[in-house]
Every structure is written in structure tokens, then in C-alpha cells.
N, C-alpha and C. Protein backbone atom coordinates (compact mmCIF):
# COMPACT_ATOMS: atom_id res chain seq x y z
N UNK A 1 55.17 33.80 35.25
CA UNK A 1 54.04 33.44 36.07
C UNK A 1 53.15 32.43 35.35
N UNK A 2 52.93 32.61 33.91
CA UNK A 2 52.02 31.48 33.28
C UNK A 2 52.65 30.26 32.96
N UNK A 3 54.03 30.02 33.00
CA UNK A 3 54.90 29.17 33.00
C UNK A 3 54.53 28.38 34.18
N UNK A 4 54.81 28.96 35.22
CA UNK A 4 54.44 28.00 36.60
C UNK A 4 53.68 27.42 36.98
N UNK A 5 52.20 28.40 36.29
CA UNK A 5 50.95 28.02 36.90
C UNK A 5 50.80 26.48 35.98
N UNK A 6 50.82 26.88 34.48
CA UNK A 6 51.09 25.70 33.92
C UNK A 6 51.72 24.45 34.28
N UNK A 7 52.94 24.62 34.89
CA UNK A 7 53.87 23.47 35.58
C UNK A 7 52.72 22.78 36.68
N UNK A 8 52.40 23.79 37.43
CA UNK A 8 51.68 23.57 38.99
C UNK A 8 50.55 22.70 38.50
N UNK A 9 49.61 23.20 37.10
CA UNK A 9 48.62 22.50 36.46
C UNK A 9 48.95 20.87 35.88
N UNK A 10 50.28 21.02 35.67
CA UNK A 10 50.48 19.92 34.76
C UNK A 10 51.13 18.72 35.93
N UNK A 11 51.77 19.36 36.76
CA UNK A 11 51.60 18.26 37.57
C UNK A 11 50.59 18.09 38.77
N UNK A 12 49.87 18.41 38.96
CA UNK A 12 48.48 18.24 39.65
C UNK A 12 47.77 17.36 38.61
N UNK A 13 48.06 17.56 37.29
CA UNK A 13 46.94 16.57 36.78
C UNK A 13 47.81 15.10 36.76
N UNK A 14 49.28 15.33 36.65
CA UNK A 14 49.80 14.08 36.39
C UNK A 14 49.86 13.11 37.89
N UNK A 15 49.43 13.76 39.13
CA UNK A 15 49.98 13.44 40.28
C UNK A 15 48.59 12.76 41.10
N UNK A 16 47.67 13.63 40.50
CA UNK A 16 46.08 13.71 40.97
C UNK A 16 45.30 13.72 39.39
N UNK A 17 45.18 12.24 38.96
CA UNK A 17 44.44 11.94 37.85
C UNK A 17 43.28 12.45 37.96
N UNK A 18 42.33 12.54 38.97
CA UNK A 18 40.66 12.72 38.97
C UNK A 18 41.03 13.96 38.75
N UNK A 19 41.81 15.25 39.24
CA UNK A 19 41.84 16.12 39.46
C UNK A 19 41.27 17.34 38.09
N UNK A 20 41.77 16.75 36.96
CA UNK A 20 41.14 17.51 35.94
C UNK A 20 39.57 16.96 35.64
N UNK A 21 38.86 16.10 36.01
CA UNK A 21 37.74 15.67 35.55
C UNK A 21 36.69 16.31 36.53
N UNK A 22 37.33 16.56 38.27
CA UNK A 22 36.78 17.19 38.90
C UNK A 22 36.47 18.86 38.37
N UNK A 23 38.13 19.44 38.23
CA UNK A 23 37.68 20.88 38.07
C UNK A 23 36.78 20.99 36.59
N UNK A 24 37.33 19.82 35.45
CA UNK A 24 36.40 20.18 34.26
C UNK A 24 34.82 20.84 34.54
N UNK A 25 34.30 19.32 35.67
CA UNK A 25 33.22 19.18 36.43
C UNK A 25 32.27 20.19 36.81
N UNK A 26 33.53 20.55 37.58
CA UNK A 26 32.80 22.24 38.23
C UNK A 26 32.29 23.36 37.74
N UNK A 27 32.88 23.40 35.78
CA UNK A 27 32.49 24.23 35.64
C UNK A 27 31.12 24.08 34.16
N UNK A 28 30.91 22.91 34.46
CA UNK A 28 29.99 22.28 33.66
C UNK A 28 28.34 22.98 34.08
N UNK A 29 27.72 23.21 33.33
CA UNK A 29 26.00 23.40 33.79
C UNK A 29 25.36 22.64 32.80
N UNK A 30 24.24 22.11 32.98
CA UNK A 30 23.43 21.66 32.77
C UNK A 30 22.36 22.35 32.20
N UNK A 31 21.78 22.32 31.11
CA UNK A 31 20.73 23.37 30.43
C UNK A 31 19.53 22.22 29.41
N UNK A 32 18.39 22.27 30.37
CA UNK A 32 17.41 21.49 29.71
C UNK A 32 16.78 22.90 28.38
N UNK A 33 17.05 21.73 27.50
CA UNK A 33 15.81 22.90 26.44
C UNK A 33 15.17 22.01 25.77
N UNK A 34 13.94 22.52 26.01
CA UNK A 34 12.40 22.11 25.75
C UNK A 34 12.82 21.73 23.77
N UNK A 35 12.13 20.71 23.34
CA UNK A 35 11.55 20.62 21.82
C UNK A 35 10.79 19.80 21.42
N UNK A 36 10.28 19.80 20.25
CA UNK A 36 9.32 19.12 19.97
C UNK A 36 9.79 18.26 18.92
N UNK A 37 9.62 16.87 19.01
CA UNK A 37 9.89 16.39 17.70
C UNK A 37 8.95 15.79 16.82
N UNK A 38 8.63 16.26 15.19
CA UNK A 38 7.37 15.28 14.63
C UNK A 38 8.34 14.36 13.40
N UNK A 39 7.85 13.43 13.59
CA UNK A 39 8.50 12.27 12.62
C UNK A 39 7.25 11.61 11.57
N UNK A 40 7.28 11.89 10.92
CA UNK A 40 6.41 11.22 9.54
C UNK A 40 6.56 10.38 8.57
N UNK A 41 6.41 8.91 9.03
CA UNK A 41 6.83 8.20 8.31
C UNK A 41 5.87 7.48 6.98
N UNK A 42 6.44 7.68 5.54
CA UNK A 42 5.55 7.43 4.72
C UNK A 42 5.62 6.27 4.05
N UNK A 43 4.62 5.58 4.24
CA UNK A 43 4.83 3.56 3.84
C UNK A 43 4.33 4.00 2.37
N UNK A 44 4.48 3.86 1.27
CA UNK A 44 4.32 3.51 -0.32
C UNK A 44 3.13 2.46 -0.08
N UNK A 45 1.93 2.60 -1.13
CA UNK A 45 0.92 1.23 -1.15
C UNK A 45 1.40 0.33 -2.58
N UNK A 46 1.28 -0.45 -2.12
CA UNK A 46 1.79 -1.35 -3.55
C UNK A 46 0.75 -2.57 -3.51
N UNK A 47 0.50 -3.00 -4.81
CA UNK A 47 -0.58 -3.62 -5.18
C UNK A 47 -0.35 -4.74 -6.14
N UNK A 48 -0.50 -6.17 -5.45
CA UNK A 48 -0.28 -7.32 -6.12
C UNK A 48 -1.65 -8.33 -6.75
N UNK A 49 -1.37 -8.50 -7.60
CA UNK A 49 -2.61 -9.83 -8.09
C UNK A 49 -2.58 -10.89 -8.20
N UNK A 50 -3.54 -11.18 -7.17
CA UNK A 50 -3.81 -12.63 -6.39
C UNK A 50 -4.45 -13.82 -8.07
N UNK A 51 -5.49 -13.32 -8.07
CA UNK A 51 -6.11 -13.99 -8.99
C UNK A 51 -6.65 -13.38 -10.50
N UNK A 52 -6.82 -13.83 -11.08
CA UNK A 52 -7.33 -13.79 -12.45
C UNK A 52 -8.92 -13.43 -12.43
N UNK A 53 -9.83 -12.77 -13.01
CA UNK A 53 -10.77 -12.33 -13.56
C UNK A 53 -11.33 -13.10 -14.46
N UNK A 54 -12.43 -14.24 -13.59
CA UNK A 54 -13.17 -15.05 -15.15
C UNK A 54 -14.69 -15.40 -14.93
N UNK A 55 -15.28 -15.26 -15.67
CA UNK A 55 -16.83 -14.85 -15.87
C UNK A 55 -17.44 -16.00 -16.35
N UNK A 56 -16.36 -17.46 -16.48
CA UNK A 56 -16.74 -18.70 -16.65
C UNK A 56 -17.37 -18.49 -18.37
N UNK A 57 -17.81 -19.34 -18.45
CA UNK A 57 -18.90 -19.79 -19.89
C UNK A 57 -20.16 -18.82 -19.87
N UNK A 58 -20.41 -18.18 -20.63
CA UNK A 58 -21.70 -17.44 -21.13
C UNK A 58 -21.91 -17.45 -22.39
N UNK A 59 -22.80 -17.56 -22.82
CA UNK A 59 -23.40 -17.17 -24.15
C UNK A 59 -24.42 -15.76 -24.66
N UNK A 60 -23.98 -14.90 -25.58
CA UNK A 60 -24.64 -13.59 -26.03
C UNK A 60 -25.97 -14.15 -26.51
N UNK A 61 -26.55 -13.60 -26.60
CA UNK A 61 -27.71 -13.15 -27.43
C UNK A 61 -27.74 -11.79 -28.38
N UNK A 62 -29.03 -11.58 -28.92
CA UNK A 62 -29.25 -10.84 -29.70
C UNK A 62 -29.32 -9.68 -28.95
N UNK A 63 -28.78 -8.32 -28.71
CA UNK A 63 -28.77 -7.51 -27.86
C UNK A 63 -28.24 -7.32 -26.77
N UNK A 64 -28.41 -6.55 -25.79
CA UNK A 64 -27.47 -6.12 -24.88
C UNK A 64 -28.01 -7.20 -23.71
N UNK A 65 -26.52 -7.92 -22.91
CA UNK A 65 -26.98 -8.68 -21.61
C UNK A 65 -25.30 -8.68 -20.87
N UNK A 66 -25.85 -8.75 -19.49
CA UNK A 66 -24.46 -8.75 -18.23
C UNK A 66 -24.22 -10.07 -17.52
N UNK A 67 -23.20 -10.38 -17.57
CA UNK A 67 -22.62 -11.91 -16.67
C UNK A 67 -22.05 -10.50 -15.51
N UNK A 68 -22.75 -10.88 -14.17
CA UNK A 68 -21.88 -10.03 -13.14
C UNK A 68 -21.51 -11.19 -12.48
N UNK A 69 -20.40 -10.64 -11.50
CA UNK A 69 -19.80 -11.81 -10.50
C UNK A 69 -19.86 -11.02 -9.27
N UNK A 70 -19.94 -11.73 -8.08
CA UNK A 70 -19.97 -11.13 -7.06
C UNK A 70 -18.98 -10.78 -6.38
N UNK A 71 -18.00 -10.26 -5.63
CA UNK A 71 -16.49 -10.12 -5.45
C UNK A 71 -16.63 -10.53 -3.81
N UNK A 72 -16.38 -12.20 -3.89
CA UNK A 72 -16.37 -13.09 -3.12
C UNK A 72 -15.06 -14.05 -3.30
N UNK A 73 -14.77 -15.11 -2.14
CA UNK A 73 -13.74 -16.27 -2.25
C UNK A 73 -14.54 -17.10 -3.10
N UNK A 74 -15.65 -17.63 -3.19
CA UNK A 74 -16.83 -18.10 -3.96
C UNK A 74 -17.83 -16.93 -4.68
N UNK A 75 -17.11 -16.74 -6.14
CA UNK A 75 -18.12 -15.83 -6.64
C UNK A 75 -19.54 -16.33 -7.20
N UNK A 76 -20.33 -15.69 -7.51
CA UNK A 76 -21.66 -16.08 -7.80
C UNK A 76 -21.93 -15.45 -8.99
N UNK A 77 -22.51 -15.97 -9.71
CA UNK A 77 -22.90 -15.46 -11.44
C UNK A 77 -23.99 -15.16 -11.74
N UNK A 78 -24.40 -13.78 -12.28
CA UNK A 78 -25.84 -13.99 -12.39
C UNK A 78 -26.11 -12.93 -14.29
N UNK A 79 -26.75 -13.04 -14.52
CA UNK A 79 -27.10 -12.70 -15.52
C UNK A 79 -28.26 -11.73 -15.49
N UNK A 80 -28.16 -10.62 -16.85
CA UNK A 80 -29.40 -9.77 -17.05
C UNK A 80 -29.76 -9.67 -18.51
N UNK A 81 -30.58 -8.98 -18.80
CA UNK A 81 -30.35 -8.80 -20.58
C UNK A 81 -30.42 -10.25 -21.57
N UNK A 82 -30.20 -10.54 -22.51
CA UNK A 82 -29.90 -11.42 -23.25
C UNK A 82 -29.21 -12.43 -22.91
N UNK A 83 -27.98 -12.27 -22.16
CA UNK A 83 -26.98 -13.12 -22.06
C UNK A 83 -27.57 -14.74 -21.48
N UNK A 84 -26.34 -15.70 -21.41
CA UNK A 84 -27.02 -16.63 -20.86
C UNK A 84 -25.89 -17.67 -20.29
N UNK A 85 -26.06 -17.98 -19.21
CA UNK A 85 -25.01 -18.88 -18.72
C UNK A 85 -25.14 -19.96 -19.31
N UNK A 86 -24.05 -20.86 -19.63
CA UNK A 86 -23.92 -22.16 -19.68
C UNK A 86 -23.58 -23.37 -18.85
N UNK A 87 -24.43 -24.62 -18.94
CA UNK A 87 -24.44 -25.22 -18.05
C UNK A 87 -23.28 -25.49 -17.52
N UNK A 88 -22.15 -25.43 -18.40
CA UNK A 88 -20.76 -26.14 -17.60
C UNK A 88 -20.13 -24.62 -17.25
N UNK A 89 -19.98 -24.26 -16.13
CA UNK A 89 -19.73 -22.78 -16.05
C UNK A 89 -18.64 -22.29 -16.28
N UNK A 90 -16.93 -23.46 -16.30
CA UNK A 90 -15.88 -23.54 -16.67
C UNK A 90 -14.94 -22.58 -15.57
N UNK A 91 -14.08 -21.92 -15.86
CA UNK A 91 -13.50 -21.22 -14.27
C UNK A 91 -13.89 -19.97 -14.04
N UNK A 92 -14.51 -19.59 -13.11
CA UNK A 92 -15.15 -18.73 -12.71
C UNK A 92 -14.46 -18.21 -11.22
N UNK A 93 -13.86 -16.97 -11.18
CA UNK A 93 -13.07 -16.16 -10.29
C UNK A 93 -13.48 -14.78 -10.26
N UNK A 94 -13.20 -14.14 -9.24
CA UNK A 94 -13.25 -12.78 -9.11
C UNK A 94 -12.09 -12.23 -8.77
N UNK A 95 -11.74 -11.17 -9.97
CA UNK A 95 -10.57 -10.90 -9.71
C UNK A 95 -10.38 -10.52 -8.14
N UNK A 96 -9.05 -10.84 -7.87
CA UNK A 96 -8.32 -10.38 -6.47
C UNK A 96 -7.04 -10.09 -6.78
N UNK A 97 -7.07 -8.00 -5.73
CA UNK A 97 -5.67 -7.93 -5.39
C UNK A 97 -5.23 -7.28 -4.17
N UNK A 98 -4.30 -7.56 -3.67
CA UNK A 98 -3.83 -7.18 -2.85
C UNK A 98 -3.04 -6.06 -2.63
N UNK A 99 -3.87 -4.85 -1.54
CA UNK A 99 -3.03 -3.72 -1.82
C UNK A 99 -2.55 -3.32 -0.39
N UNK A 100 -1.63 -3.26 0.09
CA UNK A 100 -1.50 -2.96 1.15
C UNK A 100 -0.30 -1.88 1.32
N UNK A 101 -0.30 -0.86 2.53
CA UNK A 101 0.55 0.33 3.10
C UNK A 101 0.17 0.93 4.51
N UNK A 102 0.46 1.83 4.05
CA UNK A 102 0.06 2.07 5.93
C UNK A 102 -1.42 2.36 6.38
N UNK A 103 -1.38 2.54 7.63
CA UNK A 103 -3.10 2.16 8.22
C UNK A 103 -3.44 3.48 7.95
N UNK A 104 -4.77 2.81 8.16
CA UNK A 104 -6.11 4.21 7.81
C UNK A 104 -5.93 4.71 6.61
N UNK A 105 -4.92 4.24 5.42
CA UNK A 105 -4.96 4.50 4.32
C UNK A 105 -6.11 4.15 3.42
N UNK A 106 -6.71 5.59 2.75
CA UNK A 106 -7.36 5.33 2.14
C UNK A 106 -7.24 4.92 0.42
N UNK A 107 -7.69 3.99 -0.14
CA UNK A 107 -7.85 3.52 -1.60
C UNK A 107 -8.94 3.41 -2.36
N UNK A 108 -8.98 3.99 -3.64
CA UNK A 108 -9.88 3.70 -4.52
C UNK A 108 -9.56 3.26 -5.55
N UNK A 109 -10.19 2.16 -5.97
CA UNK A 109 -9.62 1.62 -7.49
C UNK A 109 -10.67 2.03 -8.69
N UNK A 110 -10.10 2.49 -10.12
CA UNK A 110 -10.86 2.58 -10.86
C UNK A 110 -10.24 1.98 -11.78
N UNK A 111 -10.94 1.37 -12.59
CA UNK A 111 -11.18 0.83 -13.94
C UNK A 111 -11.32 1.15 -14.73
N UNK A 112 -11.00 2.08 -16.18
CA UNK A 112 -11.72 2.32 -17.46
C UNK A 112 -12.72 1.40 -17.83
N UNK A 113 -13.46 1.30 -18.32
CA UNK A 113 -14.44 0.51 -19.16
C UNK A 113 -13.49 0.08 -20.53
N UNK A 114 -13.68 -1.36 -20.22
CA UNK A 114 -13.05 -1.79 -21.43
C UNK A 114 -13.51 -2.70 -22.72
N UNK A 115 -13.71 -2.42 -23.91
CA UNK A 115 -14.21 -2.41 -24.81
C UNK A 115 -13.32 -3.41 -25.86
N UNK A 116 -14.35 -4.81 -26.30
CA UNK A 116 -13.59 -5.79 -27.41
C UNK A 116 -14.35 -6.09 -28.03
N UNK A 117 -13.75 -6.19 -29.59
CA UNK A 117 -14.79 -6.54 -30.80
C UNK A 117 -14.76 -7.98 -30.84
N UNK A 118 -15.82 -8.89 -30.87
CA UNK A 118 -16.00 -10.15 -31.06
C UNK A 118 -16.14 -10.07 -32.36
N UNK A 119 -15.91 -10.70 -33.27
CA UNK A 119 -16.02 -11.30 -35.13
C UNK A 119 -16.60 -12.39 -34.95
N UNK A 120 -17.88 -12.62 -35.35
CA UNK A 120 -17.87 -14.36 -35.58
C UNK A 120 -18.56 -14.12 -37.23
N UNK A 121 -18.89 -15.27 -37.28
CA UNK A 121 -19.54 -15.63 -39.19
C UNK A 121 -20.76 -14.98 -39.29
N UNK A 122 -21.46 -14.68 -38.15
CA UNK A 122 -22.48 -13.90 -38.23
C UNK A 122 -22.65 -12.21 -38.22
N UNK A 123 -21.58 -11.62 -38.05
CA UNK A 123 -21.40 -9.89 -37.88
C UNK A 123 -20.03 -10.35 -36.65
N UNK A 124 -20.58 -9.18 -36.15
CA UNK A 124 -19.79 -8.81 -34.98
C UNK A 124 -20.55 -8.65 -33.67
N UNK A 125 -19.64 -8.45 -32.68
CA UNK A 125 -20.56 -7.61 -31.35
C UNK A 125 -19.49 -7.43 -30.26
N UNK A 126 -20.18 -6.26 -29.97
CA UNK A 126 -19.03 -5.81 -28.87
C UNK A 126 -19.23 -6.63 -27.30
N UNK A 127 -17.85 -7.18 -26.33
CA UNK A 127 -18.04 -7.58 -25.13
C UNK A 127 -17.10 -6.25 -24.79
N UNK A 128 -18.51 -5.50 -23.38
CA UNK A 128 -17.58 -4.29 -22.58
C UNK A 128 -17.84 -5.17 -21.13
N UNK A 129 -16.16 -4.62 -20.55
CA UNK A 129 -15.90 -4.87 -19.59
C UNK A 129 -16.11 -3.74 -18.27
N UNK A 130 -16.98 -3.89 -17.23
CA UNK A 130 -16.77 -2.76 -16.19
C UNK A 130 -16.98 -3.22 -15.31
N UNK A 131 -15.39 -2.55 -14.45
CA UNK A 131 -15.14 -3.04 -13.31
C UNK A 131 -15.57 -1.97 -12.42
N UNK A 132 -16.16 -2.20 -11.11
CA UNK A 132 -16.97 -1.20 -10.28
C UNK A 132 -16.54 -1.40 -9.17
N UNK A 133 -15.94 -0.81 -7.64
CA UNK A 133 -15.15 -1.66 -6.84
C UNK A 133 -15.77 -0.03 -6.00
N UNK A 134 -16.27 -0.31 -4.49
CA UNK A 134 -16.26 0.45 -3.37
C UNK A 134 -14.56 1.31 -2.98
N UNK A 135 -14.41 2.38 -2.71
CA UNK A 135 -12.87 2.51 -2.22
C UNK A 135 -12.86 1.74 -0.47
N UNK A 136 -11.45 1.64 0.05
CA UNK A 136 -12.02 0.94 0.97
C UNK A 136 -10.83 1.76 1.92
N UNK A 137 -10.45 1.58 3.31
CA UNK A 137 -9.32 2.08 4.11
C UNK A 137 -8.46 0.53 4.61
N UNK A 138 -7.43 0.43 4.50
CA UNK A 138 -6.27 -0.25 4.86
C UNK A 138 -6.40 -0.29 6.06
């Protein structure tokens, strides 16, 4: 009997091609299921430097004084303390870099304070460097 039915099957499908795609068909259902999908994609910030850091020509004095720059495309120089600009101001930049990743990313940059012994014929004296920068969002 399973011999035949087989035969009867096998040529119905060979005789009537649609015929197996129909009955496959029939006994097919359909089943929606609900899900949720969350995808999180994480961009890396990476940080390039545009420009160089220069405070132009100054001259110390006796005691403590600051060359600040303003962190502009055109920086501005101003002085406090002892120090003293010189007339030829020579290249004067504010450092720039470029940090970019994904949005609404937030960044803060910090700086150590950085500390160099000047030697001249007269003693010594220290030039400290501090960099002070707002954090900002991407």
C-alpha cells in the first residue's frame, strides 16, 4: 500500500509540476511573532592636530607674569604680571584639534600643567604651561 501511494505521489508530481508546491502550500501557516530589536552602534572619537601652540615673542621679567591667547582662528595676546610682549610678535597660534565621533558626544580635554627650566647667564626661571579648555558636545 505505501509502495503505491508513493508511485501515485511520484507521478502526480512528475505529471502535474505545480502539484507539489500547491499541496506543500496547504499545509504551510503563517505565524507573526512580535520583537524588538535594539542596535547600538559605537563610533570611537579620535583626535587630530590641526595646528601648533605659539605664544609668539614675550619677554619675562623679574617675577611671576602670563602671555594668554585667546582660542580663536585669530588669537589675541594679552599679558599679566611681569611679562611683556614684544613688538615683533613672531607666530602666534592657538593650538587646534580636531576631535570628532558620534553626536551628542560628550568631551573634555585636560592638560597637566607643564613645567620648563629656562637657564640663562643670569640664574634660572621656570616657564609653566596651562592649558584650560571648556568640555564641549560633538
Amino acid at each position: 500500500m505505501k509502495a503505491r501511494a508513493f508511485s501515485f505521489l511520484l507521478l502526480a508530481c512528475l505529471f502535474f509540476p505545480g502539484f507539489s508546491r500547491v499541496y506543500g502550500q496547504s499545509r504551510t501557516k503563517v505565524v507573526s511573532i512580535p520583537s524588538v530589536l535594539e542596535i547600538e552602534v559605537i563610533i570611537p572619537l579620535s583626535i587630530a592636530k590641526e595646528s601648533n601652540l605659539s605664544f609668539g615673542y614675550a619677554s619675562p621679567g623679574q617675577g611671576t607674569g602670563y602671555v594668554t591667547l585667546t582660542a580663536s582662528e585669530n588669537p589675541q595676546r594679552t599679558t599679566s604680571g611681569v611679562a611683556t610682549l614684544l613688538p615683533s610678535p613672531g607666530a602666534v597660534y592657538a593650538g587646534k584639534f580636531r576631535v570628532t565621533g558620534g553626536p551628542n558626544a560628550s568631551v573634555n580635554v585636560t592638560v597637566p600643567t607643564w613645567i620648563h627650566t629656562l637657564i640663562h647667564s643670569s640664574g634660572s626661571a621656570n616657564l609653566n604651561l596651562e592649558l584650560t579648555t571648556p568640555s564641549a558636545t560633538l
